[in-house]
C-alpha atoms as a PDB file:
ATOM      1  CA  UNK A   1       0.373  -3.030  88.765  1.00  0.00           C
ATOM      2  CA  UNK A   2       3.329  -2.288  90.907  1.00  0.00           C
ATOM      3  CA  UNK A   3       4.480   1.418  91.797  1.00  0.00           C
ATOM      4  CA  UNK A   4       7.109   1.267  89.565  1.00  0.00           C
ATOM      5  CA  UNK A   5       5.266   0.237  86.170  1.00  0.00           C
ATOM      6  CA  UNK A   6       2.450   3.284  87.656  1.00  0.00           C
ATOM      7  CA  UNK A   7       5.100   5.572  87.729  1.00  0.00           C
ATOM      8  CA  UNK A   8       6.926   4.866  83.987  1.00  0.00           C
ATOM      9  CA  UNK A   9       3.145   4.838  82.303  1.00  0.00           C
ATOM     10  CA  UNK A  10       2.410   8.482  84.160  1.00  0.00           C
ATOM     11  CA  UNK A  11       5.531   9.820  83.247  1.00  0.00           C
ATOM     12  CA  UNK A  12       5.232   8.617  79.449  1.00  0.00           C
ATOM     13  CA  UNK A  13       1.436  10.108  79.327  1.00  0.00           C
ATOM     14  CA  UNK A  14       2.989  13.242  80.647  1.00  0.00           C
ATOM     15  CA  UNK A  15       5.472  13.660  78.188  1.00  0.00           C
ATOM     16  CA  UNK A  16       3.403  12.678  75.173  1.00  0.00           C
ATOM     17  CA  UNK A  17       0.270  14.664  75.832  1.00  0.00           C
ATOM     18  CA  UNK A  18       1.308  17.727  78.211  1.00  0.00           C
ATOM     19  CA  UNK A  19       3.352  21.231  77.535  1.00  0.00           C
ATOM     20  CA  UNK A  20       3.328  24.555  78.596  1.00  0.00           C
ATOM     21  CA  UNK A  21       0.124  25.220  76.609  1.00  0.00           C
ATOM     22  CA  UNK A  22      -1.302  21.743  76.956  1.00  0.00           C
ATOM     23  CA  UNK A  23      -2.215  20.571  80.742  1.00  0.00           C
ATOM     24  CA  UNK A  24      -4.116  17.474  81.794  1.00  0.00           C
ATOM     25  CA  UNK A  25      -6.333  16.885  84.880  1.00  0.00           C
ATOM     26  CA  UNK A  26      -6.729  14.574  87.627  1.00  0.00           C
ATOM     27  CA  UNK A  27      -9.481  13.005  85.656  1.00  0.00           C
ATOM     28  CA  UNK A  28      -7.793  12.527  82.869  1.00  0.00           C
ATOM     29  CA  UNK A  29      -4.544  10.593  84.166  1.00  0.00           C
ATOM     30  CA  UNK A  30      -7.517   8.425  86.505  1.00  0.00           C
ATOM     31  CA  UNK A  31      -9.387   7.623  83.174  1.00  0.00           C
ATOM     32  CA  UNK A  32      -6.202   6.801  80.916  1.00  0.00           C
ATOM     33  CA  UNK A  33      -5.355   4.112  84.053  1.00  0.00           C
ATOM     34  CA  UNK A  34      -8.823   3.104  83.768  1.00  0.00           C
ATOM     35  CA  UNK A  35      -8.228   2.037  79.699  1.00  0.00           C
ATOM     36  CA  UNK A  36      -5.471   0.104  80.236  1.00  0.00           C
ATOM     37  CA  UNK A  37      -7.408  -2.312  83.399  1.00  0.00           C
ATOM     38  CA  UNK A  38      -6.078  -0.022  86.400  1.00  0.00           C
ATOM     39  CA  UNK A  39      -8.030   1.867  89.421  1.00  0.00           C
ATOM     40  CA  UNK A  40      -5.440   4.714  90.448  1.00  0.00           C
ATOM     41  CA  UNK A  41      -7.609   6.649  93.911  1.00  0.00           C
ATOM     42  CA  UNK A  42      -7.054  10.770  93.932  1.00  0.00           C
ATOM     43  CA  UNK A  43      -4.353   9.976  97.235  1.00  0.00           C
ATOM     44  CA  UNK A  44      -1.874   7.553  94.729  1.00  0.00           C
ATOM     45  CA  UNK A  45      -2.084   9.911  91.796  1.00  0.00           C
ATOM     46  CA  UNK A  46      -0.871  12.763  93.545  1.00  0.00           C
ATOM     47  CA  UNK A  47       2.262  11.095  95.276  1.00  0.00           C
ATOM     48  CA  UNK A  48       2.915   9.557  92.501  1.00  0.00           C
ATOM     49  CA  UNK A  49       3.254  12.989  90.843  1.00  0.00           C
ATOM     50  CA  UNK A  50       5.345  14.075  94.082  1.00  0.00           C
ATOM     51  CA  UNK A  51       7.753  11.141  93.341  1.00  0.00           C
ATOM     52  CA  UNK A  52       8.257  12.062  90.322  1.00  0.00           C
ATOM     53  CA  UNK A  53       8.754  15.927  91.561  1.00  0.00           C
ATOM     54  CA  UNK A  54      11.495  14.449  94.237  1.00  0.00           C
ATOM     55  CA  UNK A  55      13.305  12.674  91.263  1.00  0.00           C
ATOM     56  CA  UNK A  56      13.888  15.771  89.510  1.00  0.00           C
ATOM     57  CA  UNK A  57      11.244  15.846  86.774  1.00  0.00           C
ATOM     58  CA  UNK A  58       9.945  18.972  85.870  1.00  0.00           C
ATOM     59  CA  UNK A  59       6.303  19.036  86.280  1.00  0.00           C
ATOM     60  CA  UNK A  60       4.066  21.956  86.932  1.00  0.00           C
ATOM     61  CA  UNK A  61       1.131  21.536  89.288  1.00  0.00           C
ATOM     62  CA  UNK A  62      -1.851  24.171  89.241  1.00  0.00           C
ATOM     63  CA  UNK A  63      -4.351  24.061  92.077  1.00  0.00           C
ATOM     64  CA  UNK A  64      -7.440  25.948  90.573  1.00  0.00           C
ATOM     65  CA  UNK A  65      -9.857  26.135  93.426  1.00  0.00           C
ATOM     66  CA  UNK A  66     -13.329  24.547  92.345  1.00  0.00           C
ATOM     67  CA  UNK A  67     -12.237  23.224  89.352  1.00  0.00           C
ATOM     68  CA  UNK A  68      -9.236  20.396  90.082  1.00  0.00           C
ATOM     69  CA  UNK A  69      -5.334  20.021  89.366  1.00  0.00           C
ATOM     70  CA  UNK A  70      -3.804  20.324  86.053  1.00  0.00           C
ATOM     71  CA  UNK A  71      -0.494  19.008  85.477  1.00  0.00           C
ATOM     72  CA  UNK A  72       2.271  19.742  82.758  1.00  0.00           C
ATOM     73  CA  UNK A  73       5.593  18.299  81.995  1.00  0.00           C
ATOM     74  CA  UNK A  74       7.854  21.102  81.150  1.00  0.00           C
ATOM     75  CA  UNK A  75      11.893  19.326  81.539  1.00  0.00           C
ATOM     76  CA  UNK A  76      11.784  18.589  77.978  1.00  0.00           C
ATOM     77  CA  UNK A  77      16.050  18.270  76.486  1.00  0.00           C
ATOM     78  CA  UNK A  78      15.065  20.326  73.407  1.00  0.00           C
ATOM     79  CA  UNK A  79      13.590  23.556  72.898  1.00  0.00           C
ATOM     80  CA  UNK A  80      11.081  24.290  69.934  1.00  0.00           C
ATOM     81  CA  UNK A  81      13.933  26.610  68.260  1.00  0.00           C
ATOM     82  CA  UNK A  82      16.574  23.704  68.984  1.00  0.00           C
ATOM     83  CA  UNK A  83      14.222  20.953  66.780  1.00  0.00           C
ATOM     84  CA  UNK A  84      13.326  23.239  64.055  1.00  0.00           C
ATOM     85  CA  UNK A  85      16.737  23.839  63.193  1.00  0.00           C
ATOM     86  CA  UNK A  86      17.573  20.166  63.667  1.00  0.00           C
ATOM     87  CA  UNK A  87      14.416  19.269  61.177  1.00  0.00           C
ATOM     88  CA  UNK A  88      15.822  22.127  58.799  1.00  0.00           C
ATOM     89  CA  UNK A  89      19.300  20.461  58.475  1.00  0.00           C
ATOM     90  CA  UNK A  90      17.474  17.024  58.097  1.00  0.00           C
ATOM     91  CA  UNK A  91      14.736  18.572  55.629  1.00  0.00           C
ATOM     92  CA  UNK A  92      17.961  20.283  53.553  1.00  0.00           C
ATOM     93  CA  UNK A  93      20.669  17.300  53.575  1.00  0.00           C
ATOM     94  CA  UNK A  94      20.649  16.368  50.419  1.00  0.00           C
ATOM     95  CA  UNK A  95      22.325  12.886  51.298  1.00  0.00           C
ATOM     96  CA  UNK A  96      19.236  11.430  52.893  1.00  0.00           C
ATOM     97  CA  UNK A  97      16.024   9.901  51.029  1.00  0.00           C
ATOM     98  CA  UNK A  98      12.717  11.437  51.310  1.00  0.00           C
ATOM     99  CA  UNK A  99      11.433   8.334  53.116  1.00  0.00           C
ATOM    100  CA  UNK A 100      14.461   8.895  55.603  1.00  0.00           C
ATOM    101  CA  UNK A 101      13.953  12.427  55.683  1.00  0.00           C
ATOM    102  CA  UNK A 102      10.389  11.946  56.820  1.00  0.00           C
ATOM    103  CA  UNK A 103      11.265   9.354  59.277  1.00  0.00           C
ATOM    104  CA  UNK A 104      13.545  11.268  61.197  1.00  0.00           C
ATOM    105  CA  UNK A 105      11.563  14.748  61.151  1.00  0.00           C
ATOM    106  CA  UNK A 106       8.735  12.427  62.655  1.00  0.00           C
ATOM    107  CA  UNK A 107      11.002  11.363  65.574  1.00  0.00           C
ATOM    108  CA  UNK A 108      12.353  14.720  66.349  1.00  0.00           C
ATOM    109  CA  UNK A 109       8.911  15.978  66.236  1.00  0.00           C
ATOM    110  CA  UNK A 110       8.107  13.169  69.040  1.00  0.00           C
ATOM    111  CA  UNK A 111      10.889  15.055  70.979  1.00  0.00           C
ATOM    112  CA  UNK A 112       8.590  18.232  71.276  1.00  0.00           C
ATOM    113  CA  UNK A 113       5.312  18.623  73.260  1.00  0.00           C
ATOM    114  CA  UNK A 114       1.605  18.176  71.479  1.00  0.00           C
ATOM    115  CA  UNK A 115       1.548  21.704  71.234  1.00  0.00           C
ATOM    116  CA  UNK A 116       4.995  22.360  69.773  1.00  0.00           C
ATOM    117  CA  UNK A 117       4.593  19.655  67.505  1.00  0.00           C
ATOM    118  CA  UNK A 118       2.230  21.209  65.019  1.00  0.00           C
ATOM    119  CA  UNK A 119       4.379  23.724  64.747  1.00  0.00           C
ATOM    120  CA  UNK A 120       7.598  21.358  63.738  1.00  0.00           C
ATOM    121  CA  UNK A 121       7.258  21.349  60.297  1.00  0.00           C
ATOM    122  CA  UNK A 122      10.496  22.003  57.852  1.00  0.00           C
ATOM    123  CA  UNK A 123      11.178  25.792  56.947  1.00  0.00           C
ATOM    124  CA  UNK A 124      13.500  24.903  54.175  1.00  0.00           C
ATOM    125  CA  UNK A 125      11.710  23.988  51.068  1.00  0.00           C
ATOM    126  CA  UNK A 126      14.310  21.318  49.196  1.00  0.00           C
ATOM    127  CA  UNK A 127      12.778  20.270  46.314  1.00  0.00           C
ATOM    128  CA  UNK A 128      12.280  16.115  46.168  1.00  0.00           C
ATOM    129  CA  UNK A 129      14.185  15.475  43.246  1.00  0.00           C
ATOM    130  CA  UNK A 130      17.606  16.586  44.419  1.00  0.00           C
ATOM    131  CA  UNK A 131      16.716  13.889  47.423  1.00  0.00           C
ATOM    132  CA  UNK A 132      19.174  10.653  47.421  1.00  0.00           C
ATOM    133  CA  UNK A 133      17.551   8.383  45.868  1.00  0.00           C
ATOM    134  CA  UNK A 134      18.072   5.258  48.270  1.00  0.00           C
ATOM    135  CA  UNK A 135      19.044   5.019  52.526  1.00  0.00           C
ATOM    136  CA  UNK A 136      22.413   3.221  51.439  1.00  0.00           C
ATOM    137  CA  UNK A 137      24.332   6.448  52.241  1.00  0.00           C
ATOM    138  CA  UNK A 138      23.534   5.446  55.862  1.00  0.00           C
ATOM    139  CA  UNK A 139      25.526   2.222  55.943  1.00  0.00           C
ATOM    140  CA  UNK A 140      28.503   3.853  54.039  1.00  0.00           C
ATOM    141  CA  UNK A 141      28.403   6.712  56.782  1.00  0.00           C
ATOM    142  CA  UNK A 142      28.465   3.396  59.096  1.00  0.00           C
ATOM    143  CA  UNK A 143      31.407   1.835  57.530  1.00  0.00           C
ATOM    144  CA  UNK A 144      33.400   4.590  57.456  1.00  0.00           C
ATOM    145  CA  UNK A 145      32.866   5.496  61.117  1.00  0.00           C
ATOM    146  CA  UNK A 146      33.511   1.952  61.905  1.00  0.00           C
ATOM    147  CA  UNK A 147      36.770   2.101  60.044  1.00  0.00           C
ATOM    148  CA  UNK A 148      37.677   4.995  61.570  1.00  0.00           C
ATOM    149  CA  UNK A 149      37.490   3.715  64.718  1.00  0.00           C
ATOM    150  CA  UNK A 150      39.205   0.582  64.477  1.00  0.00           C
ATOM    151  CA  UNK A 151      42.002   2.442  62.543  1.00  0.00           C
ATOM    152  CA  UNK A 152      41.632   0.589  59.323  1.00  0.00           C
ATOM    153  CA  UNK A 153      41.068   1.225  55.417  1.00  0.00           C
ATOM    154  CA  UNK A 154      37.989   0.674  53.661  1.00  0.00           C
ATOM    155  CA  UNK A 155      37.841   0.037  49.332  1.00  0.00           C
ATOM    156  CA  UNK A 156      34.838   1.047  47.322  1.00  0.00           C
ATOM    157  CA  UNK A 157      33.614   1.691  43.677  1.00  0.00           C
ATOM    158  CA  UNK A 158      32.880   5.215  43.093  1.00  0.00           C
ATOM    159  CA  UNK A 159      30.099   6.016  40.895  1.00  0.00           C
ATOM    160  CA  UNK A 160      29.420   8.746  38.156  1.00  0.00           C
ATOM    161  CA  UNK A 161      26.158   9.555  35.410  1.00  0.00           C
ATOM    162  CA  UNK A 162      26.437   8.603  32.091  1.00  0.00           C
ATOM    163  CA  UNK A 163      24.326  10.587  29.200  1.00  0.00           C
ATOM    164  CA  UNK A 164      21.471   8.218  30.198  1.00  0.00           C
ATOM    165  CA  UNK A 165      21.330   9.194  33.543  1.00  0.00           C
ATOM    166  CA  UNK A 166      22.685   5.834  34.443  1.00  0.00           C
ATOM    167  CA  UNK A 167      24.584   5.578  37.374  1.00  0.00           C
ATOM    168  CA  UNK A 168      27.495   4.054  36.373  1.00  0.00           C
ATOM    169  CA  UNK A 169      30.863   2.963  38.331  1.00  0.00           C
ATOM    170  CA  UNK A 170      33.865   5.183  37.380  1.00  0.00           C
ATOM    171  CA  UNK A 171      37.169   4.199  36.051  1.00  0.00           C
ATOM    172  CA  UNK A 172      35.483   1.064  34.649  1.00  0.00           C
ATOM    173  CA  UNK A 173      34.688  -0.269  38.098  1.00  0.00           C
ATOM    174  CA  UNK A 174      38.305   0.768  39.602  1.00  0.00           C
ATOM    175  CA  UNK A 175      38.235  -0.272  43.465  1.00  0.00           C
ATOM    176  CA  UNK A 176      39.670   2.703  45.671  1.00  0.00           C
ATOM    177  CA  UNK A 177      41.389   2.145  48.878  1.00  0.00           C
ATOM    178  CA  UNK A 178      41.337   4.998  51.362  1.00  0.00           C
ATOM    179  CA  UNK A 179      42.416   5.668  54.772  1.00  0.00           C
ATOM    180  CA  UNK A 180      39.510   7.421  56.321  1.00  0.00           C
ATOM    181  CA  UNK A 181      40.238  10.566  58.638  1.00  0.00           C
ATOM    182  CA  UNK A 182      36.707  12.082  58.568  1.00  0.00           C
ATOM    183  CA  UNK A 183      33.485  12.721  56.754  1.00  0.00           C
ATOM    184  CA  UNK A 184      32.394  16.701  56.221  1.00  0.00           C
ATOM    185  CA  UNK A 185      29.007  18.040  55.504  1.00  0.00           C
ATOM    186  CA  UNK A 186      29.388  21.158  53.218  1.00  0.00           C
ATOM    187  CA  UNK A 187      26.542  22.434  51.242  1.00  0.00           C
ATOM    188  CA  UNK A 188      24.240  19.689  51.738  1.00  0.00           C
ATOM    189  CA  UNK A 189      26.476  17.164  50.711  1.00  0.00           C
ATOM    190  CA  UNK A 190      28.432  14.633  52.282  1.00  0.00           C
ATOM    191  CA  UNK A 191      31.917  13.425  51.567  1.00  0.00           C
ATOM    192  CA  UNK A 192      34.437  11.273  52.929  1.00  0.00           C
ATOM    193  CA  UNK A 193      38.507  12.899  53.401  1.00  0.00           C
ATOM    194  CA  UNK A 194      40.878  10.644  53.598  1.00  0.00           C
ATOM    195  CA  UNK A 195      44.442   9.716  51.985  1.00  0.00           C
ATOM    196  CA  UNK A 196      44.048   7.782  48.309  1.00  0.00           C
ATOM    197  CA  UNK A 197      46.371   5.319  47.268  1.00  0.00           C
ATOM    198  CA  UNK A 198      45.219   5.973  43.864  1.00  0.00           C
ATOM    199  CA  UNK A 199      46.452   9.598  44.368  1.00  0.00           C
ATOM    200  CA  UNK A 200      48.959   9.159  46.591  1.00  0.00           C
ATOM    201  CA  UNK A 201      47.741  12.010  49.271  1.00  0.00           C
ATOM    202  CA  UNK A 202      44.959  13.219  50.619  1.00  0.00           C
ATOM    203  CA  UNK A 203      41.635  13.287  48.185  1.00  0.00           C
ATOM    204  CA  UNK A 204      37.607  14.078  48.780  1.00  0.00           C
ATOM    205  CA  UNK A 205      34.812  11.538  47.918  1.00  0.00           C
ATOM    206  CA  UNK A 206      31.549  11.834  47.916  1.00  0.00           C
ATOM    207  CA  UNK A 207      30.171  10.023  50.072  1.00  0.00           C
ATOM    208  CA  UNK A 208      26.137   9.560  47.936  1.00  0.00           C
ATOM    209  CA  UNK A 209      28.415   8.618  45.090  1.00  0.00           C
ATOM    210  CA  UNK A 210      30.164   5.752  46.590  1.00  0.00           C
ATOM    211  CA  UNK A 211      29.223   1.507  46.403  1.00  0.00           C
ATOM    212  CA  UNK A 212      28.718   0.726  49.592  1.00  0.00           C
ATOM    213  CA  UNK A 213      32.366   0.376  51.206  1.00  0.00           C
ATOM    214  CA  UNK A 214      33.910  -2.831  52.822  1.00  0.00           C
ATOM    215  CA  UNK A 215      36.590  -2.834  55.947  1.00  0.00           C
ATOM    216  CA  UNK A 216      40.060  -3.698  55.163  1.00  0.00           C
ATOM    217  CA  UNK A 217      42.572  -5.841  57.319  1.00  0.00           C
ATOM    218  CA  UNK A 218      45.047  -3.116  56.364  1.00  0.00           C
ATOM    219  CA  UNK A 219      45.995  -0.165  59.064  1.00  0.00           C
ATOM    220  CA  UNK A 220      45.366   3.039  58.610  1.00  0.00           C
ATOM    221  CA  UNK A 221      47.715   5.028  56.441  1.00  0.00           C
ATOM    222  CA  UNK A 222      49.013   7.774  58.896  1.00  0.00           C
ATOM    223  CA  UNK A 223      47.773  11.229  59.131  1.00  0.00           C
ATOM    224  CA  UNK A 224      49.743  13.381  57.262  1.00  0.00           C
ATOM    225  CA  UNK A 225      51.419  15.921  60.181  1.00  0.00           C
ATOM    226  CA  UNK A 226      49.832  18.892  57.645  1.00  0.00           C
ATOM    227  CA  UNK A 227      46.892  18.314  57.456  1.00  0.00           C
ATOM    228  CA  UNK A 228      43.802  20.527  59.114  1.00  0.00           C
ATOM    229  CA  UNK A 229      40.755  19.136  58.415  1.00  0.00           C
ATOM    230  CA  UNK A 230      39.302  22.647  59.511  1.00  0.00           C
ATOM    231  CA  UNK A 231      41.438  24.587  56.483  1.00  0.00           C
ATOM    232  CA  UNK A 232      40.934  21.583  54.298  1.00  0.00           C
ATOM    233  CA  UNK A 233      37.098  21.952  54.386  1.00  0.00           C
ATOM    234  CA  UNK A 234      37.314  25.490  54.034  1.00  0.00           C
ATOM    235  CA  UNK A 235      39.687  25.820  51.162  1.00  0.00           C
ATOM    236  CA  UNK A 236      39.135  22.183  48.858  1.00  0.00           C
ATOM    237  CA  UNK A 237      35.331  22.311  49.390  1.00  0.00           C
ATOM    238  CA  UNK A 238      35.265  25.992  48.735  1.00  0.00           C
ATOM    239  CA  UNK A 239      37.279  25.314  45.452  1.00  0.00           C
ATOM    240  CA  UNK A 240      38.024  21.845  44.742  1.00  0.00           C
ATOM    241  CA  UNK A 241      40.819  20.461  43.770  1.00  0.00           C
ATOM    242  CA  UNK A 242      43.535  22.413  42.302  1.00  0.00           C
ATOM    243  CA  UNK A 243      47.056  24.115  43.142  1.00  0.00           C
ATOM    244  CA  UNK A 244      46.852  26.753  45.987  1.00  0.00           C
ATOM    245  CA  UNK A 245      47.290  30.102  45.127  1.00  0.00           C
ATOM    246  CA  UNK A 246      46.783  33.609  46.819  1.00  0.00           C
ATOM    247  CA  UNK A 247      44.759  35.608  44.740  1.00  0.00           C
ATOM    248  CA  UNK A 248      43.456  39.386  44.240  1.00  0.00           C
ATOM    249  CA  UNK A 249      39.879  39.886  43.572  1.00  0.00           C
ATOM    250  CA  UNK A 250      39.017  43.385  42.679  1.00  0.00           C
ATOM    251  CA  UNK A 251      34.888  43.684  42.729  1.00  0.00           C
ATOM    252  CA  UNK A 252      32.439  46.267  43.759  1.00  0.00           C
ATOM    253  CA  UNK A 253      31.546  46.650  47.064  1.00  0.00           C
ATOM    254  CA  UNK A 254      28.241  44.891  46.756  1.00  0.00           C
ATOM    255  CA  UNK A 255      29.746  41.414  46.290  1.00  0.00           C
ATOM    256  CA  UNK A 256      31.078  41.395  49.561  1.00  0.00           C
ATOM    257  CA  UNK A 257      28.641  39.167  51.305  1.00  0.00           C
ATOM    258  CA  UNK A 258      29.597  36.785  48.312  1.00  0.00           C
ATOM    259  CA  UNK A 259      33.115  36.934  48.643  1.00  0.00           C
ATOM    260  CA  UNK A 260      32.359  36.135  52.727  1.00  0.00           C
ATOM    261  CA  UNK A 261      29.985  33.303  51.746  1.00  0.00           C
ATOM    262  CA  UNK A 262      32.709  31.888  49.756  1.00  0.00           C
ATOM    263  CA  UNK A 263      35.441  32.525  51.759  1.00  0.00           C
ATOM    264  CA  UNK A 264      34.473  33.447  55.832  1.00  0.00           C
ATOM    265  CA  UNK A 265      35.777  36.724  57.194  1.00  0.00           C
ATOM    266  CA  UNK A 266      39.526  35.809  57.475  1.00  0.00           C
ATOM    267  CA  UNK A 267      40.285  38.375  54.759  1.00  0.00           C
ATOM    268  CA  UNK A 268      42.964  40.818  53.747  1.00  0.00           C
ATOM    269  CA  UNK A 269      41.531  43.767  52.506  1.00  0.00           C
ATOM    270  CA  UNK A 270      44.299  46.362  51.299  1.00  0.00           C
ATOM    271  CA  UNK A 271      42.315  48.759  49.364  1.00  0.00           C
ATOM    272  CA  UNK A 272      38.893  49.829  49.352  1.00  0.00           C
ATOM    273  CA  UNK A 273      37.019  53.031  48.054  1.00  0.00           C
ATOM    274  CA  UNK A 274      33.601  53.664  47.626  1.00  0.00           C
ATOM    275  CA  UNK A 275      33.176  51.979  43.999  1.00  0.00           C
ATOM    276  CA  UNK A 276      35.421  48.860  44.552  1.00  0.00           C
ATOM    277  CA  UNK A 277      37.613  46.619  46.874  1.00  0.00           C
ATOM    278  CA  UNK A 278      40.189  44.428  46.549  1.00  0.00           C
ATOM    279  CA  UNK A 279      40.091  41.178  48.189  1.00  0.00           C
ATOM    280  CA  UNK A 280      43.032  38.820  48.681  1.00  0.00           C
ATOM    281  CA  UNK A 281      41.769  35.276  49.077  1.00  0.00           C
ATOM    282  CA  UNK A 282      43.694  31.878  48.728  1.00  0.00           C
ATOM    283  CA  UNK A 283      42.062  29.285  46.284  1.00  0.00           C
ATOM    284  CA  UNK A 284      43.113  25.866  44.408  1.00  0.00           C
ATOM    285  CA  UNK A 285      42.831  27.272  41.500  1.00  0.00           C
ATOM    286  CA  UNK A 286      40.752  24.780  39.183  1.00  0.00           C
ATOM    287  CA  UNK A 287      37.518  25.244  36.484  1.00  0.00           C
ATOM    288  CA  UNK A 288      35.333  25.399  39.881  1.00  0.00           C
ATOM    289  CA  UNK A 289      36.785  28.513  40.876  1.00  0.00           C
ATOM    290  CA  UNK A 290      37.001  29.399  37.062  1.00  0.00           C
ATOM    291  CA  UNK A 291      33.502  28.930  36.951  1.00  0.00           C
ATOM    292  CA  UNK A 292      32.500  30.480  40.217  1.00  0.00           C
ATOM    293  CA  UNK A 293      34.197  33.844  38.772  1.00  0.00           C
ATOM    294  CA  UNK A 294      32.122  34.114  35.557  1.00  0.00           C
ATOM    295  CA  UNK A 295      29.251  34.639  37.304  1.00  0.00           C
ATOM    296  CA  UNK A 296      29.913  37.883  38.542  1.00  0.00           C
ATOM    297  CA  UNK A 297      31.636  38.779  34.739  1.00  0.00           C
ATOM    298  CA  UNK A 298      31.242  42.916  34.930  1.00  0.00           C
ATOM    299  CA  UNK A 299      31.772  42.997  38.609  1.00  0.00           C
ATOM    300  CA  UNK A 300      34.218  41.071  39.722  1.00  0.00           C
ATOM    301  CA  UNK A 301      37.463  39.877  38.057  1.00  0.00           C
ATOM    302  CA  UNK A 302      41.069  38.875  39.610  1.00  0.00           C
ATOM    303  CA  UNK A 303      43.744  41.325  38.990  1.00  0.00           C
ATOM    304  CA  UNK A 304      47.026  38.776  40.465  1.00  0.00           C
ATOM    305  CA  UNK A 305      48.748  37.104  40.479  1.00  0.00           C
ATOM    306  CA  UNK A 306      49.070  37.467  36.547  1.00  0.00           C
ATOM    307  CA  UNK A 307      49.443  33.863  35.927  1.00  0.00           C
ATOM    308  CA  UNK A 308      46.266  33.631  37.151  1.00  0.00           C
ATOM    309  CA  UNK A 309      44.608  36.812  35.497  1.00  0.00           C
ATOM    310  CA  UNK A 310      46.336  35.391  32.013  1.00  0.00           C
ATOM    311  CA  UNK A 311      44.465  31.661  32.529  1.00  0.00           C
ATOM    312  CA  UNK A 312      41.014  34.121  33.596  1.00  0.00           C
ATOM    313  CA  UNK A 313      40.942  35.920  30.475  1.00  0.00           C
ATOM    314  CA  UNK A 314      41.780  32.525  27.968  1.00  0.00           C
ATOM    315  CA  UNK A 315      38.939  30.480  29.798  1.00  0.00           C
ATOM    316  CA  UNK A 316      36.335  33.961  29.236  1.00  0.00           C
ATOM    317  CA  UNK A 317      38.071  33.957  25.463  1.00  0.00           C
ATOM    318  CA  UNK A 318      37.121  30.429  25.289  1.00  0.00           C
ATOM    319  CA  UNK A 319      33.504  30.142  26.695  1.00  0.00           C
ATOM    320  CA  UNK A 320      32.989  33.829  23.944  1.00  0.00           C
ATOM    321  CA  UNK A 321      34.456  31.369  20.921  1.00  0.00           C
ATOM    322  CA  UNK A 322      32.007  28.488  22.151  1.00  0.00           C
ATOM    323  CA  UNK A 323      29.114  31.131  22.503  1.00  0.00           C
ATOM    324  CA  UNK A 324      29.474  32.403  19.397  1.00  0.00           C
ATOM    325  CA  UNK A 325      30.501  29.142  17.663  1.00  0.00           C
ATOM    326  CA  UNK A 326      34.209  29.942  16.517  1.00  0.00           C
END
């Protein structure tokens, strides 16, 4: 075996079976060279280990007098904190199958040392039935990127559930052609922005709900020069789709870590007392943020514009008539 080959099997045994908690000896590299068919003396096993040193790999040696030297590789690229919150996002993304899901966490947890890897397990419990049920989303994430950039359009089938739970394409089987600008991850979902011919701007998709999309010849249709994917994600995918509007909330001042979850801390606040707050926010107003309202019926309501306080109190008039079967 020739130096170099000597040195990539050390390293790789180093990084696989040492950590701050988890040393190995001098006997232990001499026996792993031993069950692959190699004699490595005491003198070659510890230059080898300065080589690697000089070369900028970050391995502890401890000297302990009568008993040998122990030997750690500690220049790992990711802290423990750094992979659990990477296995956390994979764990939570709804987009990905379970057998992805477990996959990945598996190779991130290769990424830690033996030591750090027991303790790599998911801390967000997502339950396995809101997993995707198949790894096509991966190609489609492909395709898109790969439209991006070569500046072209890609056409798909977009997909819905009928009463059967049958997925089923939408539009009977219409074929959409978008311009892709970028795909967004907001609340464990993914979805694809980009301008619609169908709609003749700019529209969402999501992305688990698309047939696996094909490249165009065609060009991208241009950016439009208003567009900011940063305010788009915060104010479609907080709402949906729907005219923008500047609202009033008026709620109590308990709500407010809802109204921030909703809506981040760019807020105008003009009043506040000690049993309420208003809360001017801007919205597309649409049965989303209809619906998001009810939920805090009693303690939160919208007080303007009136236009919007007038189509508040017909959709709460209407979901009383359905309750009570009028």
């Amino acid at each position: 075996m020739d130096t170099k080959d000597r040195l990539l099997i050390l390293l790789q045994y180093l990084k696989d079976n040492t950590d701050e908690e988890t040393p190995t000896s001098n006997t232990e590299l001499r026996q792993m060279f031993r069950e692959i068919g190699e004699s490595v003396s005491m003198p070659t096993l510890r230059d080898d280990i300065a080589a690697l040193r000089k070369y900028g790999y970050d391995i502890d040696v401890n000297e302990v007098n009568g008993v040998g030297t122990y030997y750690k590789f500690l220049g790992r690229d990711w802290s423990l904190p750094e992979l659990q919150i990477l296995t956390d996002a994979v764990s939570a993304g709804q987009f990905l199958s379970s057998e992805k899901t477990g996959m990945l966490i598996e190779k991130l947890r290769q990424m830690a040392g033996p030591s750090e890897r027991k303790k790599l397990r998911p801390s967000i419990l997502t339950a396995q039935h809101v997993k995707a049920p198949n790894e096509q989303l991966l190609y489609t994430v492909q395709t898109i990127q790969e439209a991006i950039d070569s500046d072209r359009r890609i056409t798909f089938r977009h997909d819905a559930y009928d009463t059967q739970l049958r997925r089923v394409p939408k539009h009977n089987g219409f074929t959409y052609e978008v311009s892709p600008y970028a795909t967004i991850w907001k609340k464990d979902r993914y979805y694809l922005v980009g301008w619609s011919e169908k709609h003749g701007g700019v529209a969402n998709f999501r992305i688990d709900r698309m047939e696996l999309p094909k490249l165009s010849r065609k060009k991208r249709h241009p950016i439009p020069d208003d567009l900011r994917l940063e305010d788009h994600s915060d104010k479609i995918f907080s709402m949906f789709d729907g005219p923008e509007e500047k609202v009033t909330l008026r709620c109590r001042p308990s709500l407010m870590n809802m109204i921030v979850d909703q809506f981040g801390t760019n807020l105008e606040i003009p009043r506040r007392d000690e049993n309420s707050l208003d809360v001017i926010v801007t919205v597309h107003l649409s049965p989303t943020f209809y619906g998001w309202l009810f939920q805090f019926a009693g303690e939160m309501t919208v007080i303007a514009p009136e236009q919007v306080c007038e189509q508040y109190a017909m959709r709460l008039q209407t979901a009383i008539d359905d309750a009570l079967g009028n």
